[in-house]
Protein backbone atom coordinates (compact mmCIF):
# COMPACT_ATOMS: atom_id res chain seq x y z
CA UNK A 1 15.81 38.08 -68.66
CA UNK A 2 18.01 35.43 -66.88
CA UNK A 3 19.41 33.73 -70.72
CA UNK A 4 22.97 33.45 -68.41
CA UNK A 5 21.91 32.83 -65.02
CA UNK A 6 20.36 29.57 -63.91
CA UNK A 7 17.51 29.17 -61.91
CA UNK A 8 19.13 26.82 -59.78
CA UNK A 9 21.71 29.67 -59.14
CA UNK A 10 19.55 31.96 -58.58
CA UNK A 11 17.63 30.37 -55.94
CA UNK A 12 20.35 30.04 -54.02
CA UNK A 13 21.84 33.63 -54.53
CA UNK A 14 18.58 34.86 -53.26
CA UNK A 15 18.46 33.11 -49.92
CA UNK A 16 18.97 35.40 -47.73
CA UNK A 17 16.02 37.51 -49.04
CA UNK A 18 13.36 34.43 -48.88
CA UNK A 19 10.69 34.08 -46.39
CA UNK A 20 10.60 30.59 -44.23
CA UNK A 21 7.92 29.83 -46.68
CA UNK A 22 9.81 30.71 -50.00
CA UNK A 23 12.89 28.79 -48.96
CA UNK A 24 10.32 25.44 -48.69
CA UNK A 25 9.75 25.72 -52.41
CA UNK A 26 13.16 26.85 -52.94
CA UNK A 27 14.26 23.74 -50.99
CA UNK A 28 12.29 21.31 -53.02
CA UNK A 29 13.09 22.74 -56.22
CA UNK A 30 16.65 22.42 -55.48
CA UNK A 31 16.20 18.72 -53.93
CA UNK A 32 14.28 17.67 -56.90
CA UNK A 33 16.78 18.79 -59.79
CA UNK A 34 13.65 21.20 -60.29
CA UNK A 35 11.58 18.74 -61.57
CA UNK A 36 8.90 19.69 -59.34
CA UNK A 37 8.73 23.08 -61.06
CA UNK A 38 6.99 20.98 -64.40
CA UNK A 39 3.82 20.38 -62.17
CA UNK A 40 0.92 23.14 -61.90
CA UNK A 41 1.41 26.34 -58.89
CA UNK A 42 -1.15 24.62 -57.44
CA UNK A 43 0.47 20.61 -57.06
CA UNK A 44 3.67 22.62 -56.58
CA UNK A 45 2.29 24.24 -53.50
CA UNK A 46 0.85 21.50 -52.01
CA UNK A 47 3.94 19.42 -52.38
CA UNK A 48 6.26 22.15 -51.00
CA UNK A 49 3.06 23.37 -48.04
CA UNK A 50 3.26 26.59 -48.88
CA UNK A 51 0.23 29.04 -50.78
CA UNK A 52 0.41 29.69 -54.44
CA UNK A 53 0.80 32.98 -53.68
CA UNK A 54 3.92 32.43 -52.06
CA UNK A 55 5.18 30.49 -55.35
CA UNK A 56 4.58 33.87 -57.38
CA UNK A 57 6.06 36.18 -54.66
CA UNK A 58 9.28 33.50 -54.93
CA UNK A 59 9.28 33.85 -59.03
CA UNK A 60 9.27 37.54 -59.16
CA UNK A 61 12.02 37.35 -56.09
CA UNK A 62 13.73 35.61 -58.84
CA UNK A 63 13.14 38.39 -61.62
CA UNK A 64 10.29 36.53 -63.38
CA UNK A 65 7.24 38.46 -64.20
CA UNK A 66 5.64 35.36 -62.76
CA UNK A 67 4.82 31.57 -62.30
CA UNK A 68 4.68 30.74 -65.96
CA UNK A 69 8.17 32.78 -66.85
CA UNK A 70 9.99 30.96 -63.46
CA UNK A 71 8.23 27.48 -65.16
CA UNK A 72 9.68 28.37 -68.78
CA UNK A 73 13.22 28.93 -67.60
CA UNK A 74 13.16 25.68 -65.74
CA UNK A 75 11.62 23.52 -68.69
CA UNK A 76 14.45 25.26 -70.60
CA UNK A 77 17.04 24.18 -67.90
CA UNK A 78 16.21 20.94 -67.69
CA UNK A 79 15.79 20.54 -71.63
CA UNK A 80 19.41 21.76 -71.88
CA UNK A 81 20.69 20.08 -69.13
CA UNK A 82 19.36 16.89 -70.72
CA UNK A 83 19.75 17.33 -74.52
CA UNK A 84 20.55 13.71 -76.24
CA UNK A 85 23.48 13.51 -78.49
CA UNK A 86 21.25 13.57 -82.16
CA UNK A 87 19.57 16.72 -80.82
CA UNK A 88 23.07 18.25 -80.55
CA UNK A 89 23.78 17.43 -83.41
CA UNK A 90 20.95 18.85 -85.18
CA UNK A 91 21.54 22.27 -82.90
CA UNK A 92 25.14 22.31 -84.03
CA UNK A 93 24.64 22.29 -88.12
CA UNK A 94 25.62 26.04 -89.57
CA UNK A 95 23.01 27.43 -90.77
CA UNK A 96 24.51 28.62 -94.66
CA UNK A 97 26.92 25.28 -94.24
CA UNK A 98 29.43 27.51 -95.08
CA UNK A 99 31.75 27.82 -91.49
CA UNK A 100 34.37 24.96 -91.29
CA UNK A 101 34.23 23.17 -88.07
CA UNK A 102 37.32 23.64 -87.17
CA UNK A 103 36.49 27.19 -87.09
CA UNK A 104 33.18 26.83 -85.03
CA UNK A 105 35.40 24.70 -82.22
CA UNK A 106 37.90 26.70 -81.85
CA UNK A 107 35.03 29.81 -81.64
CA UNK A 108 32.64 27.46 -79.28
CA UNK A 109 36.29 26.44 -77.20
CA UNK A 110 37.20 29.71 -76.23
CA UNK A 111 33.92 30.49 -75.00
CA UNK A 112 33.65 27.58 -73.26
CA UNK A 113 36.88 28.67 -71.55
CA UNK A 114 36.27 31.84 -70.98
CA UNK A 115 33.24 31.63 -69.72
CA UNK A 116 34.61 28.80 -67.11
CA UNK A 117 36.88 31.74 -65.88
CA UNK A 118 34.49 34.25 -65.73
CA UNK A 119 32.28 32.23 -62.66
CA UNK A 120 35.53 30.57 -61.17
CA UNK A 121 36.23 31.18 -57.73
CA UNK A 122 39.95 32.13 -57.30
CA UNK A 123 39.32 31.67 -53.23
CA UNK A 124 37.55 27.94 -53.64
CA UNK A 125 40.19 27.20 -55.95
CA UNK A 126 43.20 28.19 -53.74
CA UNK A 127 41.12 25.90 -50.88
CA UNK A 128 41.05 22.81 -53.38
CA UNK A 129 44.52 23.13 -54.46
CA UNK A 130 45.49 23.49 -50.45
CA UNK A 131 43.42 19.78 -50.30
CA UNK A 132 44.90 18.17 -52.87
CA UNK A 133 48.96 19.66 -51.78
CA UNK A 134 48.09 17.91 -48.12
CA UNK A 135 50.37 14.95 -48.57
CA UNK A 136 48.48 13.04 -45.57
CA UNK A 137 45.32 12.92 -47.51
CA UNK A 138 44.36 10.27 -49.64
CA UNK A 139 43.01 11.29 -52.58
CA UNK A 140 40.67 9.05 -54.94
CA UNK A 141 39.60 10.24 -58.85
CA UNK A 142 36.81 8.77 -60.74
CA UNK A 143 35.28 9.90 -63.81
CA UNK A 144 32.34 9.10 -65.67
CA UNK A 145 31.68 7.44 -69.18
CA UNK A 146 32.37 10.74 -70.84
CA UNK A 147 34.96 12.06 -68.17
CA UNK A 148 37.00 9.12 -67.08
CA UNK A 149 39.98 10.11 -69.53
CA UNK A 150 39.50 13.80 -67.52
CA UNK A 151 40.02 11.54 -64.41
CA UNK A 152 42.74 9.79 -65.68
CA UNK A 153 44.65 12.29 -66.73
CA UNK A 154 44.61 14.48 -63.13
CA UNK A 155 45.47 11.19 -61.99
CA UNK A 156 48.38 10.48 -63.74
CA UNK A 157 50.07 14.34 -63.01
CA UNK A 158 49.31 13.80 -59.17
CA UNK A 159 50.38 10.43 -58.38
CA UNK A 160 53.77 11.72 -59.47
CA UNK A 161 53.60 14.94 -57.71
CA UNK A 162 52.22 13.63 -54.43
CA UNK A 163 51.65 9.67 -52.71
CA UNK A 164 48.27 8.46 -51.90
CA UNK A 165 46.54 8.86 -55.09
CA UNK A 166 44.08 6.53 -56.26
CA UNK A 167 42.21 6.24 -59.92
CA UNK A 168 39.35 3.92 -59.01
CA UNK A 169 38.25 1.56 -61.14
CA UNK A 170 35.28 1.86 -63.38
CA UNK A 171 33.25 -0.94 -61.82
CA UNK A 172 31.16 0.04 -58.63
CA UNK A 173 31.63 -3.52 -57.88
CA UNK A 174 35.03 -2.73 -56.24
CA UNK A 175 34.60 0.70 -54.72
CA UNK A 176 33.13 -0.68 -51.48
CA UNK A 177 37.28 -1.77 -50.66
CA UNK A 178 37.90 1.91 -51.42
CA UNK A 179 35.06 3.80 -49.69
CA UNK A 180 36.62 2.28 -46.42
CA UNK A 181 39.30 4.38 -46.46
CA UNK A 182 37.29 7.21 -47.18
CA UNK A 183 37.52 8.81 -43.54
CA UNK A 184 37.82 12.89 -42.96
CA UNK A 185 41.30 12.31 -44.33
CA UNK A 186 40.27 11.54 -47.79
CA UNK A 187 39.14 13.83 -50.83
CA UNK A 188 37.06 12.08 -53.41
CA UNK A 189 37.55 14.06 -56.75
CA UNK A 190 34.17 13.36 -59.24
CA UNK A 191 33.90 14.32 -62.36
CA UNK A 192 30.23 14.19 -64.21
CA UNK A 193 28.67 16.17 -66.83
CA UNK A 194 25.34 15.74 -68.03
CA UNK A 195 23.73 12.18 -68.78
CA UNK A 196 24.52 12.46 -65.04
CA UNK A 197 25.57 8.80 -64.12
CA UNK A 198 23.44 7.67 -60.59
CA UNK A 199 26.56 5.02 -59.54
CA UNK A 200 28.44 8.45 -59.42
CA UNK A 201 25.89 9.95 -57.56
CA UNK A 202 25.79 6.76 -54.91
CA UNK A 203 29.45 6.97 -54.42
CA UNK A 204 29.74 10.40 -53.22
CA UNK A 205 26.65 9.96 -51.26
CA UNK A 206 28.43 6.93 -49.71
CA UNK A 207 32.10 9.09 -49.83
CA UNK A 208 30.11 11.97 -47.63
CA UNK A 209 28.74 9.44 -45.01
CA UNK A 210 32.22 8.25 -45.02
CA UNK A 211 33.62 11.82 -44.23
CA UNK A 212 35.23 12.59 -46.85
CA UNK A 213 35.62 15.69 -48.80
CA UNK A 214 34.37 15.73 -52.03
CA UNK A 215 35.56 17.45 -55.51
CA UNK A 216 33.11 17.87 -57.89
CA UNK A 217 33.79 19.06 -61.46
CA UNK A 218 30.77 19.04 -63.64
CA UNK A 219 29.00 21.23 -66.62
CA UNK A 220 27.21 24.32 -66.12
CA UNK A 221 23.66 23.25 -65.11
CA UNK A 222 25.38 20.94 -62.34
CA UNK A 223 25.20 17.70 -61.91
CA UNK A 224 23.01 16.27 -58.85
CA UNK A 225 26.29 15.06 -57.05
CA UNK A 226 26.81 18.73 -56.52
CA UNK A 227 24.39 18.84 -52.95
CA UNK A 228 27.43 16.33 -51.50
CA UNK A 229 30.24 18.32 -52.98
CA UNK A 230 32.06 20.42 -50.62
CA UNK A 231 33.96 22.28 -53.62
CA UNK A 232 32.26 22.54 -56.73
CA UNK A 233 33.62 23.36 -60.40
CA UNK A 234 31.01 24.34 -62.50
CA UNK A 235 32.72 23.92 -66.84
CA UNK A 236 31.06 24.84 -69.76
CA UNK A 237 30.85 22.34 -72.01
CA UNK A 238 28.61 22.92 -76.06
CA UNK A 239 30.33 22.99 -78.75
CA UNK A 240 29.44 22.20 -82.32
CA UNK A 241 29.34 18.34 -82.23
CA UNK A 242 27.35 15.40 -80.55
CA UNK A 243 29.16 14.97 -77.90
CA UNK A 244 30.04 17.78 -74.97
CA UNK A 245 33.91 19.45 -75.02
CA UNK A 246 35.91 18.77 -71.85
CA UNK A 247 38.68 21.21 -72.43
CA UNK A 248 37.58 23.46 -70.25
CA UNK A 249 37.55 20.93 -67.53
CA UNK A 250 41.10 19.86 -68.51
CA UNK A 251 42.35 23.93 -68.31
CA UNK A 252 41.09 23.73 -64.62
CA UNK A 253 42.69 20.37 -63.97
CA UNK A 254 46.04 21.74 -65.54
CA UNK A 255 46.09 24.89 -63.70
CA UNK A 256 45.88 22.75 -60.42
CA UNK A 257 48.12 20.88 -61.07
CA UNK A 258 50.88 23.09 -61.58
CA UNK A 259 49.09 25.02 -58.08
CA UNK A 260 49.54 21.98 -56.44
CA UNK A 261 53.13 21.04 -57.96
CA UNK A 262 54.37 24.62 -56.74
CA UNK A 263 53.27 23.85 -53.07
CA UNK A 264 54.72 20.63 -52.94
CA UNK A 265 57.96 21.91 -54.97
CA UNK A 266 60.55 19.72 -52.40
CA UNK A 267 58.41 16.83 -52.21
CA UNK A 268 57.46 16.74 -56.02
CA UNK A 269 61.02 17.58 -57.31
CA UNK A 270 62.08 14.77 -55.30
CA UNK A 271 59.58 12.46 -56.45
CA UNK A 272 59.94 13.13 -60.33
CA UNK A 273 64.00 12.42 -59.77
CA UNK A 274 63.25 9.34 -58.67
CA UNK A 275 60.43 8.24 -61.21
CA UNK A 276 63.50 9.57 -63.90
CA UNK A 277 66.07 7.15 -61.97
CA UNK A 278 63.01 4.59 -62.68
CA UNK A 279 63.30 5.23 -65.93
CA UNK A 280 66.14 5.02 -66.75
CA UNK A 281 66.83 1.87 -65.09
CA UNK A 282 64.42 0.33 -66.29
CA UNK A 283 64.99 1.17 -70.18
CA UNK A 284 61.31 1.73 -70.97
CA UNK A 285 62.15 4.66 -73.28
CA UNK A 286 65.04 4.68 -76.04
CA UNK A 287 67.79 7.22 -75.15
CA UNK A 288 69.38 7.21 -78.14
């Protein structure tokens, strides 16, 4: 019944029609990555203290017939959401061996892409793209094992459109110098899809305490740095192959960026003729 829509989502689209008592287990589910879902109704209730009958009144709130259809979706999500490389791999073999892969990517791509657009939020993005045109914010990119060339990449386009940009180094054992200039002033722009890295997950934990406003891009089950996000981008992300596709991240990063280039047109334009002066002077590229 709910193949497209997340449990995670739904819980919080519903809300506003839970019971004080149905928000507790919402509430833990939610704090717990849903983990706490896997246990019986009855540990379930006692961990969230609530009745088991409020646990089924919550799952068919949800749409599920009952307990054991709201626990199957979540094993599912969490099975997806955590799906190893080989399995991938194994999930992504055609089943006659006759489609080429370059035909399955470019099939699995424009889903991914189109299905990125269809749950993107023209108003959050408009409010991102404000934060990131503010010249007198700092703003600080860091990507994860998978993501870090997505990082890199936003980096390089902003730090010529715009000053006080920052790629932050791979180590956590020099993002303490960084995090203290992470006041109210500073956006912290994460990406992390799943293997969800914890150092991530520490920094924008620390980044939040700090006041800052975080940026999150991540897959389509979310990663857990999304409860200290303030903007969110959720990106799908399967395509035929081990490893997950990222192009989908990099269309939203790309439409920014031109977003963000056309509200800083004077102070960009400006900018790039100088980094061309740069250039130029400095001979780093033949002109021949």
């Amino acid at each position: 019944m709910h193949k497209k829509t997340l449990v995670r989502d739904l819980l919080k689209e519903k809300q506003a029609e839970l019971t004080a008592a149905e928000r507790k287990v919402s509430a833990v589910l939610l704090d717990e990555q849903l983990l706490t879902g896997l246990q019986s109704i009855n540990r379930l209730a006692e961990f969230a203290d609530v009745s088991s009958p409020t646990i089924i009144r919550l799952a068919r709130k949800l749409g599920f017939d009952g307990f054991s259809g709201l626990q199957d979706a979540i094993r599912d999500e969490i099975a997806a959401r955590m799906k190893q490389p080989l399995a991938k791999l194994d999930a992504s073999k055609p089943v006659g061996g006759s489609d080429h892969i370059v035909s399955r990517f470019i099939e699995a791509v424009s889903s991914n892409i189109n299905r990125t657009l269809e749950r993107l939020d023209l108003a959050e993005f408009d409010q991102v793209a404000g934060l990131l045109s503010d010249p007198t914010r700092r703003l600080y990119l860091l990507g994860g094992r998978i993501t870090r060339s997505n990082a890199h990449y936003f980096f390089n386009h902003l730090q010529i459109i715009r000053p006080q940009v920052t790629l932050l180094d791979s180590s956590p054992s020099v993002w303490p110098q960084s995090l203290l200039d992470m006041d109210a002033g500073a956006v912290l722009i994460v990406f992390d899809i799943r293997r969800y890295e914890k150092e991530l997950e520490k920094l924008a934990d620390l980044a939040l305490k700090q006041g800052a406003n975080i940026v999150l891009f991540t897959d389509a089950w979310g990663s857990p740095i999304e409860k200290y996000a303030q903007h969110c981008f959720r990106a799908t992300v399967e395509v035929p192959s081990s490893w997950d596709s990222t192009l989908a991240i990099n269309f939203l990063i790309e439409a920014l960026v031109a977003e963000v280039q056309s509200r800083s047109s004077d102070q960009s334009a400006e900018r790039i003729a100088t980094l061309e002066q740069m250039i130029g002077e400095s001979r780093i590229f033949r002109t021949n």
